[in-house]
C-alpha atoms as a PDB file:
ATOM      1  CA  UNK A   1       6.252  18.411 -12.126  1.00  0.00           C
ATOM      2  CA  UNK A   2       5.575  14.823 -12.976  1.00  0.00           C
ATOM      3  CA  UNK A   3       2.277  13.513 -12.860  1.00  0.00           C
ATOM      4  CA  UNK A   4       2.318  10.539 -10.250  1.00  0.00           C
ATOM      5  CA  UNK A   5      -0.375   7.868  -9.263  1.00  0.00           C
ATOM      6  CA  UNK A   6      -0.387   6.157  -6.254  1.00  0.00           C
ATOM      7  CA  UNK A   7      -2.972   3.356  -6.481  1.00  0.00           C
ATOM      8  CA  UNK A   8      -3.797   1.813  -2.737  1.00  0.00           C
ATOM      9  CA  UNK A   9      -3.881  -2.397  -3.987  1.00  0.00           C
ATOM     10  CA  UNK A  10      -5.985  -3.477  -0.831  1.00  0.00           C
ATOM     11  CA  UNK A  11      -9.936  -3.187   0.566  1.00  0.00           C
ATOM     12  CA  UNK A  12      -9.810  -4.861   3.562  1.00  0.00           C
ATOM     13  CA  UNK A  13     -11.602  -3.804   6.264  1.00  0.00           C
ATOM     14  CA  UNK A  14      -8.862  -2.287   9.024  1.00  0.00           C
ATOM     15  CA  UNK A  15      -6.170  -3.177   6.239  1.00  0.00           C
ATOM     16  CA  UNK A  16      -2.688  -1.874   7.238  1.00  0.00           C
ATOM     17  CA  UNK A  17      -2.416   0.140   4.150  1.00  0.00           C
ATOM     18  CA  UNK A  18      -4.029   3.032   5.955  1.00  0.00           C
ATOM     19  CA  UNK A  19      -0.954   3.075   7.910  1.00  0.00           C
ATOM     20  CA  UNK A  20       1.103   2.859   4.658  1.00  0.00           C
ATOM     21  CA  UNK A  21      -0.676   5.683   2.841  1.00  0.00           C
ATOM     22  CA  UNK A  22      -0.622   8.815   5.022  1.00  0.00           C
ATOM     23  CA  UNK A  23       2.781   8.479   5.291  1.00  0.00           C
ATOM     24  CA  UNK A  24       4.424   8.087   1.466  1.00  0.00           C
ATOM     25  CA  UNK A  25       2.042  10.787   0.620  1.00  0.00           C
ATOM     26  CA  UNK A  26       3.599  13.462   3.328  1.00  0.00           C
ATOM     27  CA  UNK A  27       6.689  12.529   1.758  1.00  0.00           C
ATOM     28  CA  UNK A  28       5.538  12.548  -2.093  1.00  0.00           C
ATOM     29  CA  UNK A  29       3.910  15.958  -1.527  1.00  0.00           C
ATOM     30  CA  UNK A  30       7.364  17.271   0.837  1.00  0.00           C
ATOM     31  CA  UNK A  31       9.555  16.454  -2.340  1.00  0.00           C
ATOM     32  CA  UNK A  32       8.247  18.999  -4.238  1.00  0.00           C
ATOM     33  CA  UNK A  33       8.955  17.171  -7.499  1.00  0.00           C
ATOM     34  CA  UNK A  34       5.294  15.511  -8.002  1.00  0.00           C
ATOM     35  CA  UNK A  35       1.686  16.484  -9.158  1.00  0.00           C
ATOM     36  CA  UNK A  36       0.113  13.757  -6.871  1.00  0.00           C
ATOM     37  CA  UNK A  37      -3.038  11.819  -7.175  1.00  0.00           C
ATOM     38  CA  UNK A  38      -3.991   8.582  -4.752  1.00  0.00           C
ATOM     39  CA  UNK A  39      -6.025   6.154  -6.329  1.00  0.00           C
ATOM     40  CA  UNK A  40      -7.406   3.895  -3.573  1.00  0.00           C
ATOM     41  CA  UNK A  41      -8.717   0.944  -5.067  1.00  0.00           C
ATOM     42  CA  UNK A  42     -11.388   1.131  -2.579  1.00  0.00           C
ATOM     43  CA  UNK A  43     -13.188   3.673  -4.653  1.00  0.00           C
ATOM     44  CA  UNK A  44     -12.881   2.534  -7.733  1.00  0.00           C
ATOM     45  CA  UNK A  45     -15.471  -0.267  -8.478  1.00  0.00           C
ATOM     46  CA  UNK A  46     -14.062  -1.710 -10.983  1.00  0.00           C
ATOM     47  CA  UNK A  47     -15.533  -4.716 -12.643  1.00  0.00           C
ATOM     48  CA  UNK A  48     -13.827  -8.297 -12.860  1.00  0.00           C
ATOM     49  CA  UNK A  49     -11.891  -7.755 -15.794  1.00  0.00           C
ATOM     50  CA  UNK A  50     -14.047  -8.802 -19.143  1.00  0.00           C
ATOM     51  CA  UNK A  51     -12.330  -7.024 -22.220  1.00  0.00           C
ATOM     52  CA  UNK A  52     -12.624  -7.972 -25.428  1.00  0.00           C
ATOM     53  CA  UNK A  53     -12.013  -7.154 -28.608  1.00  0.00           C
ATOM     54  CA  UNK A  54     -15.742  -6.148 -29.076  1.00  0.00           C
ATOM     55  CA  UNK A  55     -15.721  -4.541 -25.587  1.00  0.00           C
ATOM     56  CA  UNK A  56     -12.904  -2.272 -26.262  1.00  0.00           C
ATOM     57  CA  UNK A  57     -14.593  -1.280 -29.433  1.00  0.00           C
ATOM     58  CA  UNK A  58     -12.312   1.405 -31.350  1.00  0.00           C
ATOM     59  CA  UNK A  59      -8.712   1.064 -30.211  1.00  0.00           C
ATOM     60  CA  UNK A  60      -7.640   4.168 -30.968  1.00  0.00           C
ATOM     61  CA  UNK A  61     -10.270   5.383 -28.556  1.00  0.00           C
ATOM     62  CA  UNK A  62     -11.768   2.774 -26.497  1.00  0.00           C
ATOM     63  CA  UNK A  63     -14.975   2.426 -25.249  1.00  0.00           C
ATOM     64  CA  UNK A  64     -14.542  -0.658 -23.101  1.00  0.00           C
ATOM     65  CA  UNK A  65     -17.435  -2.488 -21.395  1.00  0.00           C
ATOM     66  CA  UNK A  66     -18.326   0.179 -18.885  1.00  0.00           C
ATOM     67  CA  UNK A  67     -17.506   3.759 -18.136  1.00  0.00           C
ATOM     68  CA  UNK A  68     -15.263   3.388 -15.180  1.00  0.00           C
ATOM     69  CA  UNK A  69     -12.938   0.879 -16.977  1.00  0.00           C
ATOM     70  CA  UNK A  70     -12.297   3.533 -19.353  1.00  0.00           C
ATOM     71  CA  UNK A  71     -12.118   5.909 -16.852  1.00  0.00           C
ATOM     72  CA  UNK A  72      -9.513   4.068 -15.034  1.00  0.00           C
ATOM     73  CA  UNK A  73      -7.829   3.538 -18.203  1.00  0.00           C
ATOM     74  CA  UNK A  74      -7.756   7.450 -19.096  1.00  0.00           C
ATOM     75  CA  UNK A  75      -5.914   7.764 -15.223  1.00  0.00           C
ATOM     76  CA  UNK A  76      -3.430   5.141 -16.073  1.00  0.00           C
ATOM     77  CA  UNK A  77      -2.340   6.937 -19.479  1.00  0.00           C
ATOM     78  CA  UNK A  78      -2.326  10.533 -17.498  1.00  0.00           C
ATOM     79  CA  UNK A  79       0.501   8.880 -15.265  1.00  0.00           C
ATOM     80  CA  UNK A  80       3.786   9.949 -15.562  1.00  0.00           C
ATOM     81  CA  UNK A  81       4.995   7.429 -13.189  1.00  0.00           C
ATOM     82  CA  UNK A  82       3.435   5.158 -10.225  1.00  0.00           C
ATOM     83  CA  UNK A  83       3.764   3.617  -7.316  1.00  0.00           C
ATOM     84  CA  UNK A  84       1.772   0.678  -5.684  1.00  0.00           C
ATOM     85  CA  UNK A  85       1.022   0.075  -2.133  1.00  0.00           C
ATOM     86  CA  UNK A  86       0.636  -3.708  -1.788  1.00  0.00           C
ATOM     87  CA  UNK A  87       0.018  -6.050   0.742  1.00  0.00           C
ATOM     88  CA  UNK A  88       1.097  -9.802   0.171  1.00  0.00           C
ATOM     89  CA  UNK A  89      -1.656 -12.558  -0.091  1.00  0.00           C
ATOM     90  CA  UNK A  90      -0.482 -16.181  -0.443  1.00  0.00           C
ATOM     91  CA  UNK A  91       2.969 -15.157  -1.884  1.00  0.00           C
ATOM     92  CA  UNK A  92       1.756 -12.377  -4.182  1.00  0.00           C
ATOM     93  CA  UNK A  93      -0.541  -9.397  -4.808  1.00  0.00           C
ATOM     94  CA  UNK A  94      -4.176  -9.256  -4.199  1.00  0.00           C
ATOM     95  CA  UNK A  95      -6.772 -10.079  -6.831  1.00  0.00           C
ATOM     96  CA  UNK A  96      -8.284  -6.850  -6.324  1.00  0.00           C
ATOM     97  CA  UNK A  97      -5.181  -5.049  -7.385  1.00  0.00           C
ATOM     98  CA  UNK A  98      -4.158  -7.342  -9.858  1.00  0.00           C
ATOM     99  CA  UNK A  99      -7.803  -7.187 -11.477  1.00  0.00           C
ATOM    100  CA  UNK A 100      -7.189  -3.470 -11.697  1.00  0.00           C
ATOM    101  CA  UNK A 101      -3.570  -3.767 -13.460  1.00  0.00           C
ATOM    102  CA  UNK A 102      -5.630  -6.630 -15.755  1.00  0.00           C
ATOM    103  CA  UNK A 103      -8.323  -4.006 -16.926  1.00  0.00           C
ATOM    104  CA  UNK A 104      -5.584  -1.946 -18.603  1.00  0.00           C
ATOM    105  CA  UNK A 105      -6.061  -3.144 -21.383  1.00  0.00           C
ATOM    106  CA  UNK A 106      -5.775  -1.776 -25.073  1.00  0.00           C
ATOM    107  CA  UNK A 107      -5.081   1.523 -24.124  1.00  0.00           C
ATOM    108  CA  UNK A 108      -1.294   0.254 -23.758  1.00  0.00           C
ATOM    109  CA  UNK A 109      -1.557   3.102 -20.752  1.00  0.00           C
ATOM    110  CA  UNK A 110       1.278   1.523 -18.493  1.00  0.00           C
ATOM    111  CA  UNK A 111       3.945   1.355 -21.567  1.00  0.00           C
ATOM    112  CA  UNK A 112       7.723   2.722 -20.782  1.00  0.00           C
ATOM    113  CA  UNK A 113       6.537   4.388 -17.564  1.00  0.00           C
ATOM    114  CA  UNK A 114       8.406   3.806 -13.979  1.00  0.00           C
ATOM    115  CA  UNK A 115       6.566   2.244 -11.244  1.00  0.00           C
ATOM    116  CA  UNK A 116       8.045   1.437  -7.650  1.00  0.00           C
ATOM    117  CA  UNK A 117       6.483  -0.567  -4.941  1.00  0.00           C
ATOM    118  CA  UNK A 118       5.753  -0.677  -1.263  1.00  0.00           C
ATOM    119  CA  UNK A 119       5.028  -3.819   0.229  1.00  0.00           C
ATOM    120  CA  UNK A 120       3.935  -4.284   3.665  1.00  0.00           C
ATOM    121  CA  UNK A 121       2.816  -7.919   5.273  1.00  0.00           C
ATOM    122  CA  UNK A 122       2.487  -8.660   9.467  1.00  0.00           C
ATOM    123  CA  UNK A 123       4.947 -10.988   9.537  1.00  0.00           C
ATOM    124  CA  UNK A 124       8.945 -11.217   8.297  1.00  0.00           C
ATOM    125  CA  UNK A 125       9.400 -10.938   4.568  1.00  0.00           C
ATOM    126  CA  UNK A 126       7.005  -7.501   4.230  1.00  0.00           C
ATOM    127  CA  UNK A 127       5.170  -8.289   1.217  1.00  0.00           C
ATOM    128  CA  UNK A 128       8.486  -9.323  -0.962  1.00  0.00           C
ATOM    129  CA  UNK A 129       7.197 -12.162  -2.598  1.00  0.00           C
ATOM    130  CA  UNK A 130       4.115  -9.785  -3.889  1.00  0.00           C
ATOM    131  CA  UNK A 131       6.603  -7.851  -5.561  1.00  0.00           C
ATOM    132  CA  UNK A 132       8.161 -10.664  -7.466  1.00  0.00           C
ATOM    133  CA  UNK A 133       4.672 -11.534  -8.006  1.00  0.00           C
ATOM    134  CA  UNK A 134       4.002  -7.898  -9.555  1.00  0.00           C
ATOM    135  CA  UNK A 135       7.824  -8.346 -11.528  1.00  0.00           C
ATOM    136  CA  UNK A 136       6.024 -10.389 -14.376  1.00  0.00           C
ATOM    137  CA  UNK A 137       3.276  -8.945 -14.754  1.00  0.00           C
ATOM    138  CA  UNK A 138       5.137  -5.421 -15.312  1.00  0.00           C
ATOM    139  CA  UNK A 139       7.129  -7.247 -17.923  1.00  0.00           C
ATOM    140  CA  UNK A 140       4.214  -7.916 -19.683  1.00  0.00           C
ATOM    141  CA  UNK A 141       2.438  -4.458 -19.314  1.00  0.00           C
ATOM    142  CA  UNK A 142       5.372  -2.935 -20.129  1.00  0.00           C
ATOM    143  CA  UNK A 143       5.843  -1.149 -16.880  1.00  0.00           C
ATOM    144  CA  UNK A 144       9.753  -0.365 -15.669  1.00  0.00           C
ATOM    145  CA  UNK A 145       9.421  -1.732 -12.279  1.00  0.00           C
ATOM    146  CA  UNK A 146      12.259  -0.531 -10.138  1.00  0.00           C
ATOM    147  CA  UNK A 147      14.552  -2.577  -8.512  1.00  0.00           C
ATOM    148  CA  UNK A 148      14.627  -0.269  -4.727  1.00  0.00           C
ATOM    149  CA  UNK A 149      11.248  -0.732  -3.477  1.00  0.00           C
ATOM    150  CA  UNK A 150      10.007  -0.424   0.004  1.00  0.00           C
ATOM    151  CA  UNK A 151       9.667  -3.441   2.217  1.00  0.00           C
ATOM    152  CA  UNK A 152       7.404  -3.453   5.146  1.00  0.00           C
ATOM    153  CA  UNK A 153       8.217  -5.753   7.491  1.00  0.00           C
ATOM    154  CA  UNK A 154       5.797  -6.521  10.635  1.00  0.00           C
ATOM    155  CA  UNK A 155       3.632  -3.206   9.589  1.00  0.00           C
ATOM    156  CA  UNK A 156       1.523  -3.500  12.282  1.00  0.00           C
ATOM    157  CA  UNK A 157       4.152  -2.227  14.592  1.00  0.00           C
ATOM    158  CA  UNK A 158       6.010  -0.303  12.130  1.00  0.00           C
ATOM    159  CA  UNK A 159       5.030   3.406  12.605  1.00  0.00           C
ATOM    160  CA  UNK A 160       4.523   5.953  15.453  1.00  0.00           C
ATOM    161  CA  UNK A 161       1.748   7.852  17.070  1.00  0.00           C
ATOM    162  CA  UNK A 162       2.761  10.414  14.404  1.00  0.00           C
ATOM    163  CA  UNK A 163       2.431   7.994  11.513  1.00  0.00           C
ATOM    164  CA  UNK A 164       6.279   8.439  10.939  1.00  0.00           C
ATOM    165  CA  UNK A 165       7.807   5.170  10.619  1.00  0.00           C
ATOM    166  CA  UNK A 166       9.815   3.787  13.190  1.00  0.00           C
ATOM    167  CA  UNK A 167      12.448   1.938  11.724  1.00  0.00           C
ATOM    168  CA  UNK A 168      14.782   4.688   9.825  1.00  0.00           C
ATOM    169  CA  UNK A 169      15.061   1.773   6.531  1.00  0.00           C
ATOM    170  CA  UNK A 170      12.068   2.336   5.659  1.00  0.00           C
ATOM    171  CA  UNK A 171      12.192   6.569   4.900  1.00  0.00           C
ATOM    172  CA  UNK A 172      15.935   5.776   3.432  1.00  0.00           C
ATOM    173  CA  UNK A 173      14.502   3.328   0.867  1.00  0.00           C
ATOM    174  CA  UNK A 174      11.559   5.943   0.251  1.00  0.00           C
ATOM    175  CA  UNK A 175      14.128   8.365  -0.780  1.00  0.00           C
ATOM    176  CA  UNK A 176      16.259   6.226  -2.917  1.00  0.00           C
ATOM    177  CA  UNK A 177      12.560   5.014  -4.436  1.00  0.00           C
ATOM    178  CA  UNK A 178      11.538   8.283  -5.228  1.00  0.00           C
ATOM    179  CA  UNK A 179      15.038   9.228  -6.688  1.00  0.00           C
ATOM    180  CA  UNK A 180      14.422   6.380  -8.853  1.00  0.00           C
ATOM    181  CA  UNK A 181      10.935   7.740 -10.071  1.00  0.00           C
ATOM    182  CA  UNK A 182      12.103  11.105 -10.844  1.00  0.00           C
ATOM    183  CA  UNK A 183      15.072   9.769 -12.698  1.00  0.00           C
ATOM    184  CA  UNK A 184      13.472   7.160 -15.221  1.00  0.00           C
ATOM    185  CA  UNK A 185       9.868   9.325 -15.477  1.00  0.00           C
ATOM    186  CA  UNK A 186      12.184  12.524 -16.780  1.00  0.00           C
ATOM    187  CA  UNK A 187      14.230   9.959 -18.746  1.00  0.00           C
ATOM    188  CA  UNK A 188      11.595   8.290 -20.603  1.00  0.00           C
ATOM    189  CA  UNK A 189       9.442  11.475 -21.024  1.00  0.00           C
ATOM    190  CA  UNK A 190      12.471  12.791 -23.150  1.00  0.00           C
ATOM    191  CA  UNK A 191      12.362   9.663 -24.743  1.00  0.00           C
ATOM    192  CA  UNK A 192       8.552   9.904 -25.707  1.00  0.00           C
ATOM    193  CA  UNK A 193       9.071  13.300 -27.211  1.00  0.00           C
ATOM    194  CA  UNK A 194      12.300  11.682 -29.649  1.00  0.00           C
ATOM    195  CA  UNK A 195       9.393   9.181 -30.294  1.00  0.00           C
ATOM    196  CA  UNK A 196       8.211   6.193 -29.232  1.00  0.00           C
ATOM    197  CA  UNK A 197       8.184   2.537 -30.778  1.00  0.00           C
ATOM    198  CA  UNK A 198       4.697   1.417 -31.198  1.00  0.00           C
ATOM    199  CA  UNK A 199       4.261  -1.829 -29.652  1.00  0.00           C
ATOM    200  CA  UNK A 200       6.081  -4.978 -30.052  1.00  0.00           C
ATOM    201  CA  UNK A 201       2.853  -7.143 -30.974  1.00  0.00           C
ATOM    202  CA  UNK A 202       2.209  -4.191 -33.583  1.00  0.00           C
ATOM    203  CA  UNK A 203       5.395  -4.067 -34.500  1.00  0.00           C
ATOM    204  CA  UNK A 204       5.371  -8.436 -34.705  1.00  0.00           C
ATOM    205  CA  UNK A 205       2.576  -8.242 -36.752  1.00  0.00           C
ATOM    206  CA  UNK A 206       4.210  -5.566 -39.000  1.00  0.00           C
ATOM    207  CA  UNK A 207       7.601  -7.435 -39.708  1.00  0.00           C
ATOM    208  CA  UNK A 208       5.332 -10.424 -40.604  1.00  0.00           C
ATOM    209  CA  UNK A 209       3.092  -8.983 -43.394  1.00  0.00           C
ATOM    210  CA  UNK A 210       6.213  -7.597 -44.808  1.00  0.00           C
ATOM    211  CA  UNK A 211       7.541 -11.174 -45.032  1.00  0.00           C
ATOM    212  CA  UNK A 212       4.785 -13.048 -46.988  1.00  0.00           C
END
């Protein structure tokens, strides 16, 4: 079974991710294929993000400025893989979700592991541009984003009385999303057990001593 976290990216009041959530979880937990946990950002108070060195204290076992950031940090590394429900605000993610990918920090939690996406907005382009907004900042955690997310489109009128959703696009690119998952999270679990390359700013600093 592979350990997956769905973190919930929104806390609005009557947000449409409530309408999101219910349903990707039925079909996480009908697969058969993950050990499931939803983190909803909502409870998690986590603080504007404030690391520093002196913060994180030890880095080979942080301490960070306040138990829950460490806590968080401890669920990141658990993850075998993840997916994010996102809304789109302004042409990308909401602070409060992007605050929460900021605070993992140090622990290097997010390296080499697959994530896919589900947008959602109210109006045409269904939260696409907050995925391309998430795309760098995955590069730089070192997250393997996946290219087949699942886009959203006018989610306000996009599921049933049965929280199934109406337009049959959006369980098809589910499917190929979760194909995706299982693929890359078997994949680079393998690949952790060969052993894995510490990281690249480690491994800068390294190549650079070695030089002088």
């Amino acid at each position: 079974m592979i350990e997956l976290k769905v973190i919930v990216g929104s806390i609005r009041p009557e947000r449409a991710a409530d309408k999101v959530t219910p349903w990707i979880t039925k079909r996480i937990e009908n697969d058969g294929s993950f050990n499931l946990e939803i983190l909803d950002l909502r409870e998690w108070n986590l603080p504007l993000f404030q690391e520093y060195a002196g913060s994180v204290g030890d880095p080979s076992n942080p301490t960070y400025s306040e138990p829950i950031v460490k806590a968080w940090n401890e669920k990141m590394r658990e993850a075998e893989a993840l997916v994010i429900i996102t809304p789109e605000y302004l042409h990308g993610m909401p602070g409060i979700l992007k605050n929460a990918l900021d605070t993992v920090f140090a622990s290097f939690a997010f390296r080499n592991k697959p994530v896919g996406v589900i947008s959602y907005s109210s109006g045409i382009a269904g939260g696409s541009r907050a995925i391309e907004n998430l795309a760098h900042v995955a590069v730089e955690a070192e997250l393997i984003l996946l290219r087949n997310s699942v886009i959203i489109p006018f989610v306000n009128s996009a599921f049933d009385e049965n929280s199934e959703p109406i337009n049959q696009i959006t369980d098809a690119a589910a499917t190929v999303m979760l194909e995706d998952i299982k693929w890359w999270a078997l994949v680079m679990n393998r690949a952790r057990k060969e052993g894995e390359l510490p990281p690249g700013s480690a491994r800068l600093r390294s190549h650079l001593a070695a030089m002088k």
